[in-house]
Protein backbone atom coordinates (compact mmCIF):
# COMPACT_ATOMS: atom_id res chain seq x y z
CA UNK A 1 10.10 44.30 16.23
CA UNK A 2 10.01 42.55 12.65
CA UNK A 3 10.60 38.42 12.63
CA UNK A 4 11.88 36.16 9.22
CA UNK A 5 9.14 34.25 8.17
CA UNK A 6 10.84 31.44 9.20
CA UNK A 7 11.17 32.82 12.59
CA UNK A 8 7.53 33.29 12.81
CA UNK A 9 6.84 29.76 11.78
CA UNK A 10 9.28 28.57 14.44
CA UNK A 11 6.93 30.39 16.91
CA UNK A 12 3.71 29.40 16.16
CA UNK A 13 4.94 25.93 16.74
CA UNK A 14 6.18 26.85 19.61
CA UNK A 15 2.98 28.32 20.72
CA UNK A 16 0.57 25.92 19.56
CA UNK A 17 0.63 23.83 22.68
CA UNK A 18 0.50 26.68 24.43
CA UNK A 19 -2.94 28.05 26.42
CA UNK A 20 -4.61 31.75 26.20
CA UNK A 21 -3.17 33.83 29.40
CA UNK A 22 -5.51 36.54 28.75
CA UNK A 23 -9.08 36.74 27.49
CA UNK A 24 -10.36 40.14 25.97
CA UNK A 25 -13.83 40.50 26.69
CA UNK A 26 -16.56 43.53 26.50
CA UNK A 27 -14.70 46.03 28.22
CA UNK A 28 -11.57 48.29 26.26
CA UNK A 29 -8.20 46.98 26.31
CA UNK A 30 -7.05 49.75 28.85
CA UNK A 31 -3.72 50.40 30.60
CA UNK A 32 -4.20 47.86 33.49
CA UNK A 33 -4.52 45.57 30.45
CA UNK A 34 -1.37 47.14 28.47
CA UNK A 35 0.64 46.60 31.72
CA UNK A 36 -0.70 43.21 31.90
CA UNK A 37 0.57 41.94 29.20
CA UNK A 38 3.68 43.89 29.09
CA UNK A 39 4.63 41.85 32.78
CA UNK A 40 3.90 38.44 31.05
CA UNK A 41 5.49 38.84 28.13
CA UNK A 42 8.75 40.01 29.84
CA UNK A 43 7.71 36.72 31.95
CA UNK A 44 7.34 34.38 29.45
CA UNK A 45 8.46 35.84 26.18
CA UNK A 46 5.84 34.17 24.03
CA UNK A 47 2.25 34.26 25.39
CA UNK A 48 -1.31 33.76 23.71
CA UNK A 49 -4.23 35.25 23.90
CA UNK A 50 -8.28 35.30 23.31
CA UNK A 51 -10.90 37.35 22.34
CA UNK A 52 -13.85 36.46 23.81
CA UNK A 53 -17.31 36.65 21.38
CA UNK A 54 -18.73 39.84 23.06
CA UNK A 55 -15.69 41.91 22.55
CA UNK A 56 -16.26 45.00 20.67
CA UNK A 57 -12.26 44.39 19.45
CA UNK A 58 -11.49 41.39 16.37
CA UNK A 59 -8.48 39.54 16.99
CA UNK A 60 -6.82 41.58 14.77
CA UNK A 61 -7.54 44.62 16.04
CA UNK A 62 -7.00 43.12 19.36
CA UNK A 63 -3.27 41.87 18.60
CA UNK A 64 -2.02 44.35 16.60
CA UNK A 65 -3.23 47.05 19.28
CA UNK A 66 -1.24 44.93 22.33
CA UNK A 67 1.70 44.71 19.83
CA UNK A 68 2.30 48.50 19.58
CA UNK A 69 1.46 49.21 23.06
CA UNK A 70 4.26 46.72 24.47
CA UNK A 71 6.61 46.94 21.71
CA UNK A 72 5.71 43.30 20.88
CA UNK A 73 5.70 41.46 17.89
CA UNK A 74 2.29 40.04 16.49
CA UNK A 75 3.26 35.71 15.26
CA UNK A 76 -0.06 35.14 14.62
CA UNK A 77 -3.66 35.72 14.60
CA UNK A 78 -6.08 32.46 14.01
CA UNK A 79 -9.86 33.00 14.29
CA UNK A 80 -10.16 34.60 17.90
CA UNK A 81 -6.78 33.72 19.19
CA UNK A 82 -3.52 35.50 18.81
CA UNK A 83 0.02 35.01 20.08
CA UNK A 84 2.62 37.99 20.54
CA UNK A 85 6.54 37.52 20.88
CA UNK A 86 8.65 39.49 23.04
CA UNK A 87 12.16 38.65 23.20
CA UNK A 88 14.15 39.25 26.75
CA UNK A 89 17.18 41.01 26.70
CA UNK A 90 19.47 38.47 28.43
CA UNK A 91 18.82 34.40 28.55
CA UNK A 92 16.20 34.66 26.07
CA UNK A 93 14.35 31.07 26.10
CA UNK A 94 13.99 31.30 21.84
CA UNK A 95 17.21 33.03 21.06
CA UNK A 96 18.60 29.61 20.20
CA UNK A 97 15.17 28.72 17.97
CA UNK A 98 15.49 32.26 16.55
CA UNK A 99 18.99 31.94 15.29
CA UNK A 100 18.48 28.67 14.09
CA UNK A 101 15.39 30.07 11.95
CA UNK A 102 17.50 33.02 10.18
């Protein structure tokens, strides 16, 4: 999934308020995890995440390997925190912030 820059601005404001769901810590990011995520992003849409200090995984790493694992898109990835977008099919909460940020 590729987002406008504008779109991706639009999200990180979106997501600034919001809190980590997840925390990565020592262990791998495994297929419970994968699955995980997957069911709260088709939740929420728009989730963020952390990665704790003992992780063996950077942010980075971290996002972009969560991203391609549940078709997600990566909005942004500040210091140990990252937030991932994935839009719903039907009665998407952002498809009204997403249009509006072509």
């Amino acid at each position: 999934m590729t987002l406008t820059s504008k779109q991706r601005a639009a999200l990180r404001g979106a997501a600034n308020t919001l809190d980590p769901v997840f925390q990565i810590g020592k262990g791998e990011i495994g297929p419970s995890l994968i699955t995980a995520v997957g069911d709260c992003l088709a939740a929420r849409e728009l989730i963020k995440l952390k990665v704790l200090d003992n992780s063996e995984y950077t942010a980075r790493q971290a996002a972009d390997l969560l991203a391609e694992a549940t078709g997600a898109a990566c909005v942004q990835v500040i210091g140990r925190k990252f937030v991932l977008f994935l839009p719903k099919e039907k009665d998407s909460a952002f498809a009204a912030l997403l249009a509006a940020a072509k």
